[in-house]
PDB file of N, CA and C in Angstrom:
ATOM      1  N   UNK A   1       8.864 -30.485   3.982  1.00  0.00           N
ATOM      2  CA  UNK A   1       8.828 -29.103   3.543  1.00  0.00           C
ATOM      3  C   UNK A   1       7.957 -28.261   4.474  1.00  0.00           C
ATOM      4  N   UNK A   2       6.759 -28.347   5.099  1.00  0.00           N
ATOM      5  CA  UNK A   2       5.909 -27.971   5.772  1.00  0.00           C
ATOM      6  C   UNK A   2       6.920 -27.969   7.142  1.00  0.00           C
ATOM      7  N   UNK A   3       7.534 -28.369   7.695  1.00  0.00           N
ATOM      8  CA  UNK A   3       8.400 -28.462   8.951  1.00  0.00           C
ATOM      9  C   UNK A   3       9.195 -27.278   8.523  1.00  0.00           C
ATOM     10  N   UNK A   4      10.152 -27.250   7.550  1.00  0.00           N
ATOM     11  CA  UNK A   4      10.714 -25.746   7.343  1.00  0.00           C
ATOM     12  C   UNK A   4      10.251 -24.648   7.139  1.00  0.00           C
ATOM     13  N   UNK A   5       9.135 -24.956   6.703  1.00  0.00           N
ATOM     14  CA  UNK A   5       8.127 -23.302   6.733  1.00  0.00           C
ATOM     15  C   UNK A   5       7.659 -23.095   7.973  1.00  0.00           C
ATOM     16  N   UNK A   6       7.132 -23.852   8.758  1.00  0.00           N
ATOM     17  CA  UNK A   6       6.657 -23.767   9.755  1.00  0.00           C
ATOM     18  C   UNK A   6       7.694 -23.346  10.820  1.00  0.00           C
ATOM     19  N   UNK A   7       8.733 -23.996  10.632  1.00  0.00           N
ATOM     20  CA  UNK A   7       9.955 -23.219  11.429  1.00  0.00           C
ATOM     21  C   UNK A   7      10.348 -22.101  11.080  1.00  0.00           C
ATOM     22  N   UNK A   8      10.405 -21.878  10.204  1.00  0.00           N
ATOM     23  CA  UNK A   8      10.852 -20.135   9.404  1.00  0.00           C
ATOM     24  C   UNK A   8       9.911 -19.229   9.813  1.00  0.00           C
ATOM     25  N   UNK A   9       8.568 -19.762   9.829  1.00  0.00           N
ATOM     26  CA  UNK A   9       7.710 -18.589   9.963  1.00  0.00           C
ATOM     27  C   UNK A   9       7.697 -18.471  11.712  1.00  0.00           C
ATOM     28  N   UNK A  10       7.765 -19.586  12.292  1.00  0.00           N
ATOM     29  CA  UNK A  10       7.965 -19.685  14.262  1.00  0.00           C
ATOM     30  C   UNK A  10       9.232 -18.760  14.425  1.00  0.00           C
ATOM     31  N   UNK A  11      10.305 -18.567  13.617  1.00  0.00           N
ATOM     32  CA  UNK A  11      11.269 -18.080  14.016  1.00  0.00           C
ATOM     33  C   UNK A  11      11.397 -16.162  13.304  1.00  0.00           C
ATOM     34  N   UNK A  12      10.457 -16.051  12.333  1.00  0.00           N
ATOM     35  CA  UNK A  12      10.326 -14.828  12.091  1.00  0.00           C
ATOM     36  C   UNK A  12       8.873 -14.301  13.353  1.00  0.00           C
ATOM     37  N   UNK A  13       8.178 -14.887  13.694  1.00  0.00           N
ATOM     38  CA  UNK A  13       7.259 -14.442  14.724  1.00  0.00           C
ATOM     39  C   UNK A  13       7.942 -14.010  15.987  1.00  0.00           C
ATOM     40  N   UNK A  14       8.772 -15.181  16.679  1.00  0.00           N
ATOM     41  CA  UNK A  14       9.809 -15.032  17.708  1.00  0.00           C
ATOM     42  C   UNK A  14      10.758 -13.519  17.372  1.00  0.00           C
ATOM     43  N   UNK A  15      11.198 -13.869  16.316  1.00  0.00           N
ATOM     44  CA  UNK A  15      12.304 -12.907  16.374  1.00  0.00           C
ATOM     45  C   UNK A  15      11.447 -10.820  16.263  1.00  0.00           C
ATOM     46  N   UNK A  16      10.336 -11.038  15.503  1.00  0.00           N
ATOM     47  CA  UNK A  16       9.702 -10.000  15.456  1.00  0.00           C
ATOM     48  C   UNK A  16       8.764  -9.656  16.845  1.00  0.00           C
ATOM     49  N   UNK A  17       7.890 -10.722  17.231  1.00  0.00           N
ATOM     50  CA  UNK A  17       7.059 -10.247  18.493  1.00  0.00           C
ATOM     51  C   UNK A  17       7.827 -10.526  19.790  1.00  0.00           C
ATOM     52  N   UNK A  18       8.552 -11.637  19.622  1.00  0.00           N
ATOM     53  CA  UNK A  18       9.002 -11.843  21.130  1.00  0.00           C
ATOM     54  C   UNK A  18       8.683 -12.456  21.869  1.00  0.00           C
ATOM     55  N   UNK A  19       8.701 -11.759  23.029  1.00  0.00           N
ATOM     56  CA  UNK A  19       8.040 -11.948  24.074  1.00  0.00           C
ATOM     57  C   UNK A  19       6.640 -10.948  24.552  1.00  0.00           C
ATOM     58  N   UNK A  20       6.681  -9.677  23.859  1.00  0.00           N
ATOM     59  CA  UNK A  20       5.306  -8.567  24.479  1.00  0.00           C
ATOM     60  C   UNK A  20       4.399  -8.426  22.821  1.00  0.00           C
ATOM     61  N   UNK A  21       3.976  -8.831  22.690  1.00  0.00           N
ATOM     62  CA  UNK A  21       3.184  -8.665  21.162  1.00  0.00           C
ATOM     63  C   UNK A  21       2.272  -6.917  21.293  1.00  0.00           C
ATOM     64  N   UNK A  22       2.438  -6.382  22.902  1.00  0.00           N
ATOM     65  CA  UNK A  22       1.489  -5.370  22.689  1.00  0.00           C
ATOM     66  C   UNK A  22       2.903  -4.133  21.815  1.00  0.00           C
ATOM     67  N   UNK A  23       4.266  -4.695  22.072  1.00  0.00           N
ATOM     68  CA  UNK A  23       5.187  -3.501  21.966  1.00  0.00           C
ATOM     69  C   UNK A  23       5.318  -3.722  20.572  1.00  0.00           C
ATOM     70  N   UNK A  24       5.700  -5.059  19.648  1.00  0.00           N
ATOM     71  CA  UNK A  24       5.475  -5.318  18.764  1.00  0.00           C
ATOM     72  C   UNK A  24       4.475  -4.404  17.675  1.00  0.00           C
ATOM     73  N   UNK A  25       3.121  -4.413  18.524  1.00  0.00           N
ATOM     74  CA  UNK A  25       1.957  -3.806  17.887  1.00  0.00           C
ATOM     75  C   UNK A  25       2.291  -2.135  17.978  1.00  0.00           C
ATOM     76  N   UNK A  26       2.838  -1.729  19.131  1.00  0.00           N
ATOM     77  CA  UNK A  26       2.947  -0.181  19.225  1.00  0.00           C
ATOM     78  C   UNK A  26       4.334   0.327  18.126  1.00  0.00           C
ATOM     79  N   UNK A  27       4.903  -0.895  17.704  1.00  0.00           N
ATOM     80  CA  UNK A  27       6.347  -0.349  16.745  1.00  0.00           C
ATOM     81  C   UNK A  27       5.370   0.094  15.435  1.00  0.00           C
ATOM     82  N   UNK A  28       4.577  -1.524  14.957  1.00  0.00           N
ATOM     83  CA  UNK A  28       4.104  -1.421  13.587  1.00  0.00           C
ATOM     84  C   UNK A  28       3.075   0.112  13.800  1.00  0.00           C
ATOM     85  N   UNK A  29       2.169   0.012  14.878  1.00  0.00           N
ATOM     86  CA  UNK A  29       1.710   1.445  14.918  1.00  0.00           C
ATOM     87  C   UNK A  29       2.490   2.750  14.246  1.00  0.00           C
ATOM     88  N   UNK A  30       3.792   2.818  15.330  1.00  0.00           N
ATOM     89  CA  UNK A  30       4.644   4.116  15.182  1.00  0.00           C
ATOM     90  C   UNK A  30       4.851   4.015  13.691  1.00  0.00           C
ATOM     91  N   UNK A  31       5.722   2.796  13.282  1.00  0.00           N
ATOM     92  CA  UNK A  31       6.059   2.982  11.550  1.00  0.00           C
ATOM     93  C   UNK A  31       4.733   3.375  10.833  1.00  0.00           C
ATOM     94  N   UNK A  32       3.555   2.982  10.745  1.00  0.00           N
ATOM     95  CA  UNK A  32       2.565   3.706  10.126  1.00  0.00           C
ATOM     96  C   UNK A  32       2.217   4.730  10.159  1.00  0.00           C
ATOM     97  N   UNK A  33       1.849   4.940  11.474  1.00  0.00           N
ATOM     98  CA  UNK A  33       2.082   6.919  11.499  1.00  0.00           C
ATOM     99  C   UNK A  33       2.963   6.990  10.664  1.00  0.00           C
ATOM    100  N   UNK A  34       4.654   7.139  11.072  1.00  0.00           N
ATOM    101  CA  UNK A  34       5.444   7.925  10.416  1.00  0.00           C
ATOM    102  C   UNK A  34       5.583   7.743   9.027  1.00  0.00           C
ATOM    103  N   UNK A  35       4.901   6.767   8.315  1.00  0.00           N
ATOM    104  CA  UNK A  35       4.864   6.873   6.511  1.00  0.00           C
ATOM    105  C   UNK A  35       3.332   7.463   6.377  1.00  0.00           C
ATOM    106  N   UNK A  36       2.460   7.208   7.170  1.00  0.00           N
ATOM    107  CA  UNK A  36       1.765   8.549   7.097  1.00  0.00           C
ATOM    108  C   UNK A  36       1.447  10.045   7.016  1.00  0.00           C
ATOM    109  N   UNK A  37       2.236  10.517   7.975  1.00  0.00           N
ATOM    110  CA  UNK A  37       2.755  11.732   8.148  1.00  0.00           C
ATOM    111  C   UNK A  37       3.742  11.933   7.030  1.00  0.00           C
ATOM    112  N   UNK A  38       4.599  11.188   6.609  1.00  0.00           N
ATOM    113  CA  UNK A  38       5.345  11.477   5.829  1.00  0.00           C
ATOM    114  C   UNK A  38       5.370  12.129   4.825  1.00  0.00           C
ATOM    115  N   UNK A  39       3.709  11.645   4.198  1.00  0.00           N
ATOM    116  CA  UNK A  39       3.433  12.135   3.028  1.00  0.00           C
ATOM    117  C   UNK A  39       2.416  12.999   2.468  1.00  0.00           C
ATOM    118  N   UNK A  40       2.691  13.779   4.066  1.00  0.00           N
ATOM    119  CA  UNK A  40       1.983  15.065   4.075  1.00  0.00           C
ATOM    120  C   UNK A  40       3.413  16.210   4.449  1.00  0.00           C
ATOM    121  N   UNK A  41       2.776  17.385   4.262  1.00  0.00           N
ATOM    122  CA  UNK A  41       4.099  17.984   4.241  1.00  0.00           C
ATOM    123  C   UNK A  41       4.570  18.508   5.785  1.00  0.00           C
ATOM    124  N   UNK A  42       3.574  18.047   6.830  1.00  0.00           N
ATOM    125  CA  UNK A  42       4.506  18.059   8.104  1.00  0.00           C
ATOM    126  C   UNK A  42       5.371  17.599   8.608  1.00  0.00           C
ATOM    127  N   UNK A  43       6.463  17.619   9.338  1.00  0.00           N
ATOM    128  CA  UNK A  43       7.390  16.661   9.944  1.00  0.00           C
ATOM    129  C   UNK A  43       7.021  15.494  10.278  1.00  0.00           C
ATOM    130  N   UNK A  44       7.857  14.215  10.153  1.00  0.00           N
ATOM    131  CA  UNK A  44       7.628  13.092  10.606  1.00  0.00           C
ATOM    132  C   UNK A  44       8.466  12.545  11.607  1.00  0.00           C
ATOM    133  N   UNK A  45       9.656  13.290  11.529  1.00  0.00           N
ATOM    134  CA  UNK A  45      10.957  12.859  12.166  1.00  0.00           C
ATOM    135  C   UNK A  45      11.016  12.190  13.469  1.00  0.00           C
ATOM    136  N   UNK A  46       9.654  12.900  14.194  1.00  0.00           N
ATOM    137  CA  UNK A  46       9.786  12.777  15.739  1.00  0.00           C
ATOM    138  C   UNK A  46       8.626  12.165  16.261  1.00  0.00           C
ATOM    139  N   UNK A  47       8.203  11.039  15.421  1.00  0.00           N
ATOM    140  CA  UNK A  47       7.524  10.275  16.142  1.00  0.00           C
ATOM    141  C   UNK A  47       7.937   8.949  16.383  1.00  0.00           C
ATOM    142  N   UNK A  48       8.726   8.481  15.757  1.00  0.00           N
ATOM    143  CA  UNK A  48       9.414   7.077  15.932  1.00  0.00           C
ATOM    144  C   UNK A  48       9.930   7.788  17.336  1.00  0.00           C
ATOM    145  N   UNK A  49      11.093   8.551  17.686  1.00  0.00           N
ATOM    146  CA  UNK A  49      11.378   9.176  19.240  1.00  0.00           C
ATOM    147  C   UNK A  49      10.500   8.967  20.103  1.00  0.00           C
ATOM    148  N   UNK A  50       9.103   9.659  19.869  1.00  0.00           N
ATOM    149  CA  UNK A  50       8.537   9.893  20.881  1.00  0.00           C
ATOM    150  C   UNK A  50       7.801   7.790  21.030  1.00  0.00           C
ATOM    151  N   UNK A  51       7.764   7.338  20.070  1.00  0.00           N
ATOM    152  CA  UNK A  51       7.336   5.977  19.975  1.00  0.00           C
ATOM    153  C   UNK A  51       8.128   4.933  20.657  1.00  0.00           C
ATOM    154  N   UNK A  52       9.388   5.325  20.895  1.00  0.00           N
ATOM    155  CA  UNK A  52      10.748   4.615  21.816  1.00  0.00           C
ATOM    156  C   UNK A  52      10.138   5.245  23.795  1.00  0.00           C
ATOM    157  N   UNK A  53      10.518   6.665  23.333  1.00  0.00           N
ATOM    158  CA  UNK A  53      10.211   6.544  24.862  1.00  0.00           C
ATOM    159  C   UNK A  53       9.074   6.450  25.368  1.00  0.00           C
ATOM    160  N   UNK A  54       7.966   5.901  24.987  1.00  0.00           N
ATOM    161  CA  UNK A  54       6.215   5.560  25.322  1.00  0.00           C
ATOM    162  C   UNK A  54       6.594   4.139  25.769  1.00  0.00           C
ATOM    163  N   UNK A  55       6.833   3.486  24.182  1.00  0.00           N
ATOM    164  CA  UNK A  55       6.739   2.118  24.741  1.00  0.00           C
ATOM    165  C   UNK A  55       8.201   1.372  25.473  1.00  0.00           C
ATOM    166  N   UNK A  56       9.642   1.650  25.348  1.00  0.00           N
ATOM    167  CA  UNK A  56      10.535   1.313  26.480  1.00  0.00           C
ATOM    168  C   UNK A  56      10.142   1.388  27.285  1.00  0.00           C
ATOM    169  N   UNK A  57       9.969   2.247  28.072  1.00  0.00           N
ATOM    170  CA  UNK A  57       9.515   2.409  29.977  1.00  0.00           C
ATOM    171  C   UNK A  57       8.416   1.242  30.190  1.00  0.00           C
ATOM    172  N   UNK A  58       7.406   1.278  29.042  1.00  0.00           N
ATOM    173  CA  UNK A  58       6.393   0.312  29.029  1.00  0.00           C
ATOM    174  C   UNK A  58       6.856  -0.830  29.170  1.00  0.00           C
ATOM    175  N   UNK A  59       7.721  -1.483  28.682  1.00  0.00           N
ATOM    176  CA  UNK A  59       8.171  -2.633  28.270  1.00  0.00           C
ATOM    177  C   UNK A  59       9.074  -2.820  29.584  1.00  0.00           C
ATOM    178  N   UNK A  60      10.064  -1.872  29.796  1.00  0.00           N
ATOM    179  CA  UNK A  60      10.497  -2.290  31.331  1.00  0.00           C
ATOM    180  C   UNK A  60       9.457  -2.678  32.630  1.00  0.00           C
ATOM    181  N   UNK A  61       8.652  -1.314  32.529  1.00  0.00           N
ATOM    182  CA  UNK A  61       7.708  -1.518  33.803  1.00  0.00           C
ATOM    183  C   UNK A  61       6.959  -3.208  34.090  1.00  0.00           C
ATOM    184  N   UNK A  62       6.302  -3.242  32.861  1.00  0.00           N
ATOM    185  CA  UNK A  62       5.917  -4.897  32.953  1.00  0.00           C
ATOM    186  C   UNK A  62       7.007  -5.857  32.929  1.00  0.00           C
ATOM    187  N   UNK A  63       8.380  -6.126  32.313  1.00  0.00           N
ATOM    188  CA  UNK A  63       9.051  -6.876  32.965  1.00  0.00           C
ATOM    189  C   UNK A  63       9.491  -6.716  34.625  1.00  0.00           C
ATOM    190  N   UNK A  64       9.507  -5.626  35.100  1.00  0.00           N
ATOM    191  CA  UNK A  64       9.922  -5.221  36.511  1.00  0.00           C
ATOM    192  C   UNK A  64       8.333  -5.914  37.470  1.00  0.00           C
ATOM    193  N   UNK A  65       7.656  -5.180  37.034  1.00  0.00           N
ATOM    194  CA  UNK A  65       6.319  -5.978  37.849  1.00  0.00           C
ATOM    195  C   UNK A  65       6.051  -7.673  37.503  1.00  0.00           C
ATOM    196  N   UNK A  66       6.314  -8.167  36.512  1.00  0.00           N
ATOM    197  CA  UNK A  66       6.559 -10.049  36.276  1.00  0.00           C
ATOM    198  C   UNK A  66       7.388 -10.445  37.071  1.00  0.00           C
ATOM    199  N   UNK A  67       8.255  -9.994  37.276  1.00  0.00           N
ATOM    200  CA  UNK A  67       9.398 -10.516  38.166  1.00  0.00           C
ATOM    201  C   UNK A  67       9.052 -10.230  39.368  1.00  0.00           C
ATOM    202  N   UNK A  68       8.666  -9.280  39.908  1.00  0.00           N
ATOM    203  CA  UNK A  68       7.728  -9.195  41.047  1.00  0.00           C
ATOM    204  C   UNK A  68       6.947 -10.460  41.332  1.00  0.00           C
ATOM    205  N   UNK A  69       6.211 -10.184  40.689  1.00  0.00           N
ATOM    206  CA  UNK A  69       4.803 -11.186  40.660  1.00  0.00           C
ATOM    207  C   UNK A  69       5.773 -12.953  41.077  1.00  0.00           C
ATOM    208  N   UNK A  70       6.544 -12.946  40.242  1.00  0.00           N
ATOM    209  CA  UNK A  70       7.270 -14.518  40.180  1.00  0.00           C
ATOM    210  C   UNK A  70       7.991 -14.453  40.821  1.00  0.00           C
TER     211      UNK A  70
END
């Protein structure tokens, strides 16, 4: 039983962090802001957006420079 949890939880880590745990960390960031903001009466709409194009480019640039490197 401990072998299937332990695999379930290896395969929800994998499937959630990946490979970059910092982009991982900048998603759960963005979703907090935006249920933050939410529940105030300013817009929230446009920070998950602006949270894609921060960390994509991010996430390319360091795969483009790893592959470099290797």
């Amino acid at each position: 039983m401990r072998a299937r949890l332990r695999g379930f939880l290896r395969f929800w880590y994998e499937f959630v962090v990946g490979d970059d745990w910092r982009i991982a960390l900048g998603v759960v960031l963005a979703l907090a802001a935006t249920s933050a903001v939410s529940r105030t009466s300013a817009p929230s709409w446009w920070l998950l957006p602006v949270a894609v194009v921060v960390l994509l480019p991010t996430s390319l640039w360091r795969a483009v420079r790893s592959a470099r490197r290797g």
